[in-house]
N, C-alpha and C. Protein backbone atom coordinates (compact mmCIF):
# COMPACT_ATOMS: atom_id res chain seq x y z
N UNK A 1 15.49 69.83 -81.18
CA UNK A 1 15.98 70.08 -82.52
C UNK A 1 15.03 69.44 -83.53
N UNK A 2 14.62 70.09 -84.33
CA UNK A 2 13.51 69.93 -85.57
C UNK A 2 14.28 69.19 -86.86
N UNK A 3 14.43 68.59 -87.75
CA UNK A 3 14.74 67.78 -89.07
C UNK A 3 15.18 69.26 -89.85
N UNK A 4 16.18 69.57 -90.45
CA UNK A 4 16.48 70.47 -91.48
C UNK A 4 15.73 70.58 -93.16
N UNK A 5 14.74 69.47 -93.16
CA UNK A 5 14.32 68.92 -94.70
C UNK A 5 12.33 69.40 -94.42
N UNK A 6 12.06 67.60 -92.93
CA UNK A 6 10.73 68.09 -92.75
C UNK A 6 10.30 68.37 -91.44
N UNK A 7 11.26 68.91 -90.57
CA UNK A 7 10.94 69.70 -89.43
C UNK A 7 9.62 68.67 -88.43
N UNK A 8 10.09 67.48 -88.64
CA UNK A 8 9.94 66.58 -87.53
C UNK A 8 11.16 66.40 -86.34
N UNK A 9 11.08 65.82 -85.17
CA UNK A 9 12.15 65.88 -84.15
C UNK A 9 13.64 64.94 -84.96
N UNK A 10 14.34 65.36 -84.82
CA UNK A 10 15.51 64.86 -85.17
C UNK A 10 16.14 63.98 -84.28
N UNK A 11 16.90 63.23 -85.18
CA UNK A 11 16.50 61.75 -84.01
C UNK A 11 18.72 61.38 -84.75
N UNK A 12 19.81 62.30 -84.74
CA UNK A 12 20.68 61.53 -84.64
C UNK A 12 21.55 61.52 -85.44
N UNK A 13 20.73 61.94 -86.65
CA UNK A 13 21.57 62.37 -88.38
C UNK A 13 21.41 63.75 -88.82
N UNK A 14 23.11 63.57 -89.15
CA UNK A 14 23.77 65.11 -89.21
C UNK A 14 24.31 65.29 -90.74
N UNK A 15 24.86 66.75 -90.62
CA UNK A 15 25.57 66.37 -92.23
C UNK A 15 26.32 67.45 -91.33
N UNK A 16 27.66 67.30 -92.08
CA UNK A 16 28.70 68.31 -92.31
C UNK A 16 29.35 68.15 -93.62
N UNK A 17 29.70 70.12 -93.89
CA UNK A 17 30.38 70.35 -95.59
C UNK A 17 31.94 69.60 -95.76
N UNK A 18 31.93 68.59 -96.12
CA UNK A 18 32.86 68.01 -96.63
C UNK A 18 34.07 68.98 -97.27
N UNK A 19 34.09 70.23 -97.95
CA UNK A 19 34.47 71.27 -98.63
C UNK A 19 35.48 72.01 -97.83
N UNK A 20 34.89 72.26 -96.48
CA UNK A 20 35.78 72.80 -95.30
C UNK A 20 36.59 72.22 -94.76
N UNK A 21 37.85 72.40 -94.04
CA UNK A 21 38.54 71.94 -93.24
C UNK A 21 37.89 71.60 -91.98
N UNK A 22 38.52 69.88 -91.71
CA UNK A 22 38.09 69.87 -90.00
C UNK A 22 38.21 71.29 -89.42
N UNK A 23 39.00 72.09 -89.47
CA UNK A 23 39.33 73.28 -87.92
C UNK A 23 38.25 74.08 -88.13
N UNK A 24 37.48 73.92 -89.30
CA UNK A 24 36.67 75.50 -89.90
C UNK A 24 35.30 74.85 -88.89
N UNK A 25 34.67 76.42 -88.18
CA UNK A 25 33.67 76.09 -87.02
C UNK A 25 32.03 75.77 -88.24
N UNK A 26 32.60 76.22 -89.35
CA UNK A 26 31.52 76.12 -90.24
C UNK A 26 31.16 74.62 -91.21
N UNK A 27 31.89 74.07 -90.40
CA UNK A 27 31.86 72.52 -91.41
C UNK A 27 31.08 71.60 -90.45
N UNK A 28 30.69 72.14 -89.37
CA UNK A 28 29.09 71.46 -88.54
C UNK A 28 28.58 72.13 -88.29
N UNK A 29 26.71 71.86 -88.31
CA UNK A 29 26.03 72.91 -87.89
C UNK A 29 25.26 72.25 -87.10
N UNK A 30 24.52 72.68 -86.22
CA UNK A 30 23.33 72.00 -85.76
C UNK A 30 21.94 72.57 -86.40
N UNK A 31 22.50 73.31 -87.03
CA UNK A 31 20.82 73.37 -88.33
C UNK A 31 20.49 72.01 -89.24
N UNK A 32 22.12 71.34 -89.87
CA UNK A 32 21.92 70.39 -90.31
C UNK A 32 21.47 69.38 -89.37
N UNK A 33 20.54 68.59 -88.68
CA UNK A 33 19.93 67.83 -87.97
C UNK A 33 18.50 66.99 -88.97
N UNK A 34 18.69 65.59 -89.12
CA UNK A 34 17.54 65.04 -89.68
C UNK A 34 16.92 63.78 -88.74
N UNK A 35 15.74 63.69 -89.18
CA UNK A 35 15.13 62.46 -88.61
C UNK A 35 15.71 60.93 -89.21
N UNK A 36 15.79 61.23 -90.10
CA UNK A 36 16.04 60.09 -90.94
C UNK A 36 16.86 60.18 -92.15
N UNK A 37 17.47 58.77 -92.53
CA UNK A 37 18.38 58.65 -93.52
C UNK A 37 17.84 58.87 -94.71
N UNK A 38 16.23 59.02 -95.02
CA UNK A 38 15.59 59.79 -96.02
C UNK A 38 15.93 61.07 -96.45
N UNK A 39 15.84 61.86 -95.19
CA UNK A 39 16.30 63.39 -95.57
C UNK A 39 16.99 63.70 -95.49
N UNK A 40 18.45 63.22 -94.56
CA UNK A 40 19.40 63.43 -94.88
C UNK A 40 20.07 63.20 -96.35
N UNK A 41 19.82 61.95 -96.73
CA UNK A 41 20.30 61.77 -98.12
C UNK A 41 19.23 62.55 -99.19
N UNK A 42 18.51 63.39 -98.93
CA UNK A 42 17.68 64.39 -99.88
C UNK A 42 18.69 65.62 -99.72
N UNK A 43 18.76 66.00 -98.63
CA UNK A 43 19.83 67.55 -97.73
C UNK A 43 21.17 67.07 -98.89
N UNK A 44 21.90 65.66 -98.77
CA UNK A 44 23.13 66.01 -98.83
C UNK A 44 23.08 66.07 -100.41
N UNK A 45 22.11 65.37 -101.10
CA UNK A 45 22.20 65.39 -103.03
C UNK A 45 21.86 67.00 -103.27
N UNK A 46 20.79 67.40 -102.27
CA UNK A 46 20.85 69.30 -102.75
C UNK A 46 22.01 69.91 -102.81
N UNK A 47 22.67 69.78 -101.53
CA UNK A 47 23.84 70.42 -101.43
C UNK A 47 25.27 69.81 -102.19
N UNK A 48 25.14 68.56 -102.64
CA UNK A 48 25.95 68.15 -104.07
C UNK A 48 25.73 69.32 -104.83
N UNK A 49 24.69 69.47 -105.12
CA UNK A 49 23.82 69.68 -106.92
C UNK A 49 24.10 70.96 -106.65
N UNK A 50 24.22 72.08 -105.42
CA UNK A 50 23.80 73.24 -105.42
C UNK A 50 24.94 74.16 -104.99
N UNK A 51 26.07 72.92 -104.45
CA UNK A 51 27.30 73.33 -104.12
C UNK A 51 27.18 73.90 -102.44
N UNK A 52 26.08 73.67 -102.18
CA UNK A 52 25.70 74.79 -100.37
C UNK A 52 25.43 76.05 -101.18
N UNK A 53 24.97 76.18 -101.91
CA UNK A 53 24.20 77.95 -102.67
C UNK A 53 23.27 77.46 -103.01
N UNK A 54 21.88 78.69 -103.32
CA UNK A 54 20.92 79.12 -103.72
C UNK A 54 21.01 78.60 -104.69
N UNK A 55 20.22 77.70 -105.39
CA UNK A 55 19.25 77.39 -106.97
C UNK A 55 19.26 78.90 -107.67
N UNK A 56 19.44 78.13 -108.65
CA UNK A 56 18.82 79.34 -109.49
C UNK A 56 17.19 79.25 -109.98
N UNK A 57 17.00 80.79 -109.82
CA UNK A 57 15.66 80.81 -109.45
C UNK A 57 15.32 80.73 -110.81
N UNK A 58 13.84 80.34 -111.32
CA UNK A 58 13.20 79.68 -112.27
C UNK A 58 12.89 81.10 -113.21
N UNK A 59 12.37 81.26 -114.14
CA UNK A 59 11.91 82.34 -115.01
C UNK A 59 10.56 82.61 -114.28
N UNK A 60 9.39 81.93 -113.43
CA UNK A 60 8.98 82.97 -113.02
C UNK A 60 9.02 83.47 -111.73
N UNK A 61 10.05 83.05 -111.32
CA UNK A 61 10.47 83.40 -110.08
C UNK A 61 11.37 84.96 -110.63
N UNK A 62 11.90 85.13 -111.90
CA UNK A 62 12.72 86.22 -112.07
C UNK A 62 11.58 87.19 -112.56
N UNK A 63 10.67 86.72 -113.27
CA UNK A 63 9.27 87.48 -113.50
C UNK A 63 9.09 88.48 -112.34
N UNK A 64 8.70 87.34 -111.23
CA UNK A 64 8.15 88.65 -109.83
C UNK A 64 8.97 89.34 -109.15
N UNK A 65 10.44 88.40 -109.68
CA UNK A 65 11.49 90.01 -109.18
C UNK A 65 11.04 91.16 -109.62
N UNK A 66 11.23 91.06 -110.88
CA UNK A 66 11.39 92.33 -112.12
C UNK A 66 9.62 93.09 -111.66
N UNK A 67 8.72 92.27 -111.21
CA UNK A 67 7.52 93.13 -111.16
C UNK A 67 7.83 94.22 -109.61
N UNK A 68 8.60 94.00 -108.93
CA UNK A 68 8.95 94.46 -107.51
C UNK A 68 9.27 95.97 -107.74
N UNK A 69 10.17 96.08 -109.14
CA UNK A 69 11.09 96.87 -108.98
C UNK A 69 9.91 98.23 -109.20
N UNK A 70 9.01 98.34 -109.71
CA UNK A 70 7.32 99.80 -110.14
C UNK A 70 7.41 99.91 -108.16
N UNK A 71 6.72 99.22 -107.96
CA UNK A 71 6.08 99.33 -106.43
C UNK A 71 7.64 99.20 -105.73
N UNK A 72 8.52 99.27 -105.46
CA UNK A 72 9.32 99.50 -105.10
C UNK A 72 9.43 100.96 -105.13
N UNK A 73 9.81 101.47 -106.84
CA UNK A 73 10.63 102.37 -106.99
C UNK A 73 9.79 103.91 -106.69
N UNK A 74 8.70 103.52 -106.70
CA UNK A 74 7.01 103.95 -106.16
C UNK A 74 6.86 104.59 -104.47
N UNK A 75 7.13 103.44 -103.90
CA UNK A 75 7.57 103.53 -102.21
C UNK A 75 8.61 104.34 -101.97
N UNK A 76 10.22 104.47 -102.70
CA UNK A 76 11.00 105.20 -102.61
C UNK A 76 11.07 106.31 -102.53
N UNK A 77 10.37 106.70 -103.73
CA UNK A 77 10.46 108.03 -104.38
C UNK A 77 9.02 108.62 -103.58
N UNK A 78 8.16 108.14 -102.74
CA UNK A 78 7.10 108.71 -101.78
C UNK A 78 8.01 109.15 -100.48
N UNK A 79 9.19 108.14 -100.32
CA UNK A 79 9.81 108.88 -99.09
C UNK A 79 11.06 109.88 -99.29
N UNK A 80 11.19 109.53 -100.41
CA UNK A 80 12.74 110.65 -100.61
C UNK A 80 13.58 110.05 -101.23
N UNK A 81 13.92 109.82 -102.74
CA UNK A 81 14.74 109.36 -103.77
C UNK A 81 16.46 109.65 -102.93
N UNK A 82 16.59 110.40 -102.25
CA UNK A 82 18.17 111.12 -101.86
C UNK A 82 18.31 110.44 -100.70
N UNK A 83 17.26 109.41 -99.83
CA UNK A 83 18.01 109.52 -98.20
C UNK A 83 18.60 107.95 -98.60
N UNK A 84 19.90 107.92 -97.82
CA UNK A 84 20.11 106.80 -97.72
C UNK A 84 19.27 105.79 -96.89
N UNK A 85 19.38 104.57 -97.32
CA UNK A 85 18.76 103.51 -96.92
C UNK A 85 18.95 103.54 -95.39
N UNK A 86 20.03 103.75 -94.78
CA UNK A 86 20.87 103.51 -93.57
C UNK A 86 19.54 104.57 -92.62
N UNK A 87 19.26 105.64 -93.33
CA UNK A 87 18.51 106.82 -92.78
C UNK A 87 16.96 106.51 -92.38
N UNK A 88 16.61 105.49 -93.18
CA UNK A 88 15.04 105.23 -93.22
C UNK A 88 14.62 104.92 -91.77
N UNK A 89 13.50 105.28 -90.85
CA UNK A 89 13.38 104.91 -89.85
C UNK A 89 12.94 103.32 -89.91
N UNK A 90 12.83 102.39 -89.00
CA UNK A 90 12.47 100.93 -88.64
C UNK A 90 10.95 101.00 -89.94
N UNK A 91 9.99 101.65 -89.02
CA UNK A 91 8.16 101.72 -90.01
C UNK A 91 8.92 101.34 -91.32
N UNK A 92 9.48 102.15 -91.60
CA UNK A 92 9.89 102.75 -93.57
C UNK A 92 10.41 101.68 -94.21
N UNK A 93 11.28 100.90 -93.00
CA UNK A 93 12.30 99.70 -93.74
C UNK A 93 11.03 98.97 -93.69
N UNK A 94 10.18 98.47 -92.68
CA UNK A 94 9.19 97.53 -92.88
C UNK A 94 8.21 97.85 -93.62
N UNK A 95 7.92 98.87 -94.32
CA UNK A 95 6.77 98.97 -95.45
C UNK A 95 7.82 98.90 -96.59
N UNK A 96 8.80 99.10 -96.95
CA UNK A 96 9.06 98.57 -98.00
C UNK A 96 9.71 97.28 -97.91
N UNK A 97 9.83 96.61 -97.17
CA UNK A 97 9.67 94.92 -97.18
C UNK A 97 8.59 94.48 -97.33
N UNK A 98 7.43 95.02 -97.11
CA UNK A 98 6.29 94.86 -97.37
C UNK A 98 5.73 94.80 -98.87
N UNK A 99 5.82 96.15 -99.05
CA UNK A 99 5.67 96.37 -100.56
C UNK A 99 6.64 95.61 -101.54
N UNK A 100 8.06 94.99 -101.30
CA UNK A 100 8.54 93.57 -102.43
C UNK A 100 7.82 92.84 -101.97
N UNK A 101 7.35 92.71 -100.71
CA UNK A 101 7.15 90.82 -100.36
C UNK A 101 5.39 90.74 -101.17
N UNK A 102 4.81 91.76 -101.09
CA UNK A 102 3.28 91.99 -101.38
C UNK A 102 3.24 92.08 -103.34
N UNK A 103 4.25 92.47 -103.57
CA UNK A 103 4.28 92.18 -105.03
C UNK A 103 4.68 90.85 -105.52
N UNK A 104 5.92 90.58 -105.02
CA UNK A 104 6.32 89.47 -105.30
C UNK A 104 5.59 88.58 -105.20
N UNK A 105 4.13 88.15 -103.99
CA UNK A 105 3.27 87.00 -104.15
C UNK A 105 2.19 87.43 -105.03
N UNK A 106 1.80 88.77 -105.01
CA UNK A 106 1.00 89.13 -106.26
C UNK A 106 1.26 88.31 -107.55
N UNK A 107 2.19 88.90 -108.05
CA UNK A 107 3.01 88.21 -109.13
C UNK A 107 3.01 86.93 -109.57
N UNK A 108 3.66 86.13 -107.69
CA UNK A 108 3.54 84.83 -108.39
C UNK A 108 1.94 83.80 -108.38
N UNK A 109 1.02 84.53 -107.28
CA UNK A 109 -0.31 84.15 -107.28
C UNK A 109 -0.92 84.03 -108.63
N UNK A 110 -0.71 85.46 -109.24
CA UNK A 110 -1.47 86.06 -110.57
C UNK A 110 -0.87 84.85 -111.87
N UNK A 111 0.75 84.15 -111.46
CA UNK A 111 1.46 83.29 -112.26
C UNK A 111 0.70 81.80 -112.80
N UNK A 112 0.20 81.49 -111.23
CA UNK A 112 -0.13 80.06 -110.88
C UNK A 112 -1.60 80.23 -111.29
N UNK A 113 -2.34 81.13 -111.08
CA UNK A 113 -3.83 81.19 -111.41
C UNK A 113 -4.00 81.17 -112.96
N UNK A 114 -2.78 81.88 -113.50
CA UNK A 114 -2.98 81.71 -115.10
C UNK A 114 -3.03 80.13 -115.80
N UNK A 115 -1.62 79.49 -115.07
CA UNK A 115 -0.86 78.54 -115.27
C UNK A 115 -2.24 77.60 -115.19
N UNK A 116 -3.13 77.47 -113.98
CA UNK A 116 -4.29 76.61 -113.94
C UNK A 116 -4.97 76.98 -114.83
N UNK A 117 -5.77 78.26 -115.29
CA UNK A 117 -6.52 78.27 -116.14
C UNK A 117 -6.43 77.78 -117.40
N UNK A 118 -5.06 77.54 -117.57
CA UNK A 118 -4.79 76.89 -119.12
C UNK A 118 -4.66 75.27 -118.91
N UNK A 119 -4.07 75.13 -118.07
CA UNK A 119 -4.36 73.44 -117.55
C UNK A 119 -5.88 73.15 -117.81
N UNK A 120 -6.60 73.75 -117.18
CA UNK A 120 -8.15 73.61 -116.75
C UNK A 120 -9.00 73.96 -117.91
N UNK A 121 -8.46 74.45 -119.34
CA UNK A 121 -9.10 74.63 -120.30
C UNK A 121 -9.07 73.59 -121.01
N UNK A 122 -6.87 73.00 -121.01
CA UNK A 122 -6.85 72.22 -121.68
C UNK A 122 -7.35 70.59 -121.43
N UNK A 123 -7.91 69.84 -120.28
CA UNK A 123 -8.33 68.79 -119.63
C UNK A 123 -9.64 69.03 -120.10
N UNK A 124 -10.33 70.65 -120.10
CA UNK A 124 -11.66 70.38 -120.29
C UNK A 124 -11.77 70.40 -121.81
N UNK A 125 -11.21 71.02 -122.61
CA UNK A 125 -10.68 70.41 -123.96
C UNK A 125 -11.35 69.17 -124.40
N UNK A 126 -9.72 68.46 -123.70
CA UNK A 126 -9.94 66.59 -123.81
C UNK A 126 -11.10 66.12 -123.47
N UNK A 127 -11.67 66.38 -121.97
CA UNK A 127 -12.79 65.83 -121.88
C UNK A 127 -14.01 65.69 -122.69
N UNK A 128 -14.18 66.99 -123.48
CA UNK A 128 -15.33 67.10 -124.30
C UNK A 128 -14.97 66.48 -125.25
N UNK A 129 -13.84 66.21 -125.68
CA UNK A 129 -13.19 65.44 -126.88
C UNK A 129 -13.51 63.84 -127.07
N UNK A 130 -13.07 63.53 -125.57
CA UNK A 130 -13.15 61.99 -124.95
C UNK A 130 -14.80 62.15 -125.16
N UNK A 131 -15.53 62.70 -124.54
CA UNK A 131 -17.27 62.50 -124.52
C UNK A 131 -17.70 62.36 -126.11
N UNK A 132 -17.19 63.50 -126.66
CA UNK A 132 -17.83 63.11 -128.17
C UNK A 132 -17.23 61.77 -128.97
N UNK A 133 -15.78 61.59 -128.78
CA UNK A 133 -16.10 60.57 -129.29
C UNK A 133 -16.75 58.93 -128.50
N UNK A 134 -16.63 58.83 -127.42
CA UNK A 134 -17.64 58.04 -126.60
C UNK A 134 -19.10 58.09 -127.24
N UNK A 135 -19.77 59.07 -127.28
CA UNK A 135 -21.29 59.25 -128.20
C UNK A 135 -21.30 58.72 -129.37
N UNK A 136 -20.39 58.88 -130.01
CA UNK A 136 -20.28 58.81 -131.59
C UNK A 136 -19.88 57.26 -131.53
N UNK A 137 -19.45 56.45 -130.80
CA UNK A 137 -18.77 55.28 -130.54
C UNK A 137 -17.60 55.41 -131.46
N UNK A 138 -16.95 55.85 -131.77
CA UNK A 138 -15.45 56.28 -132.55
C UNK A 138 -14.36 56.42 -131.58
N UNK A 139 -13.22 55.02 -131.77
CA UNK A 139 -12.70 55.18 -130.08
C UNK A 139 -11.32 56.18 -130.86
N UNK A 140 -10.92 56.35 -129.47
CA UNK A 140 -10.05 58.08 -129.84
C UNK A 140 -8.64 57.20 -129.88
């Protein structure tokens, strides 16, 4: 059994949802398994804060949703706008898991590369800022 937090061997510490009844088979898991009283007490403040649900996802995490939906609706309408989903053969379901999962890191790659370039303008900014006044002996 691996740590539920950092997937080192688990050595003893558990959590169960306080929320459930003893009888409920869902109020222990053996997914919850940690190495240490570190991650367990990280596991159990998430699941305070988060209630045992999904975070809400960040604005640009809702960004690369919303970019999914072109190349999605793209893939669809190449196989047939009318068949139900249920109909698609195995290939079909896995190229369009493909095509969200391939946008969605598009998206958020294209996010983070921006996000640096403006970091990396603004440090080099300062730096030239810090240098001139260093030359000039004018402390900043």
């Amino acid at each position: 059994m691996t740590c539920a937090v950092c997937s080192r061997t688990a050595k003893g510490f558990g959590y169960f949802n306080p929320r459930l009844p003893r009888s409920d088979p869902r109020r222990y898991s053996d997914r919850w398994l940690f190495c240490s009283m570190r991650c367990q007490n990280a596991f159990s403040l998430l699941m305070e804060k988060s209630g045992g649900h999904m975070i809400d996802p960040s604005d640009m995490e809702l960004a690369a949703m919303a970019s999914c939906l072109a190349p999605l609706g793209e893939y669809v309408a190449s196989i047939g706008m009318q068949r139900p989903l249920a109909d698609y053969r195995k290939e079909e379901v896995l190229m369009l898991i493909e095509v969200v999962i391939s946008a969605y890191q598009e998206r958020m790659l294209a996010e983070h590369e921006r996000m640096a370039d403006k970091e990396r303008a603004f440090f080099e900014e300062r730096l030239s800022r810090q240098s001139q006044h260093a030359s000039t002996g004018v402390p900043f």
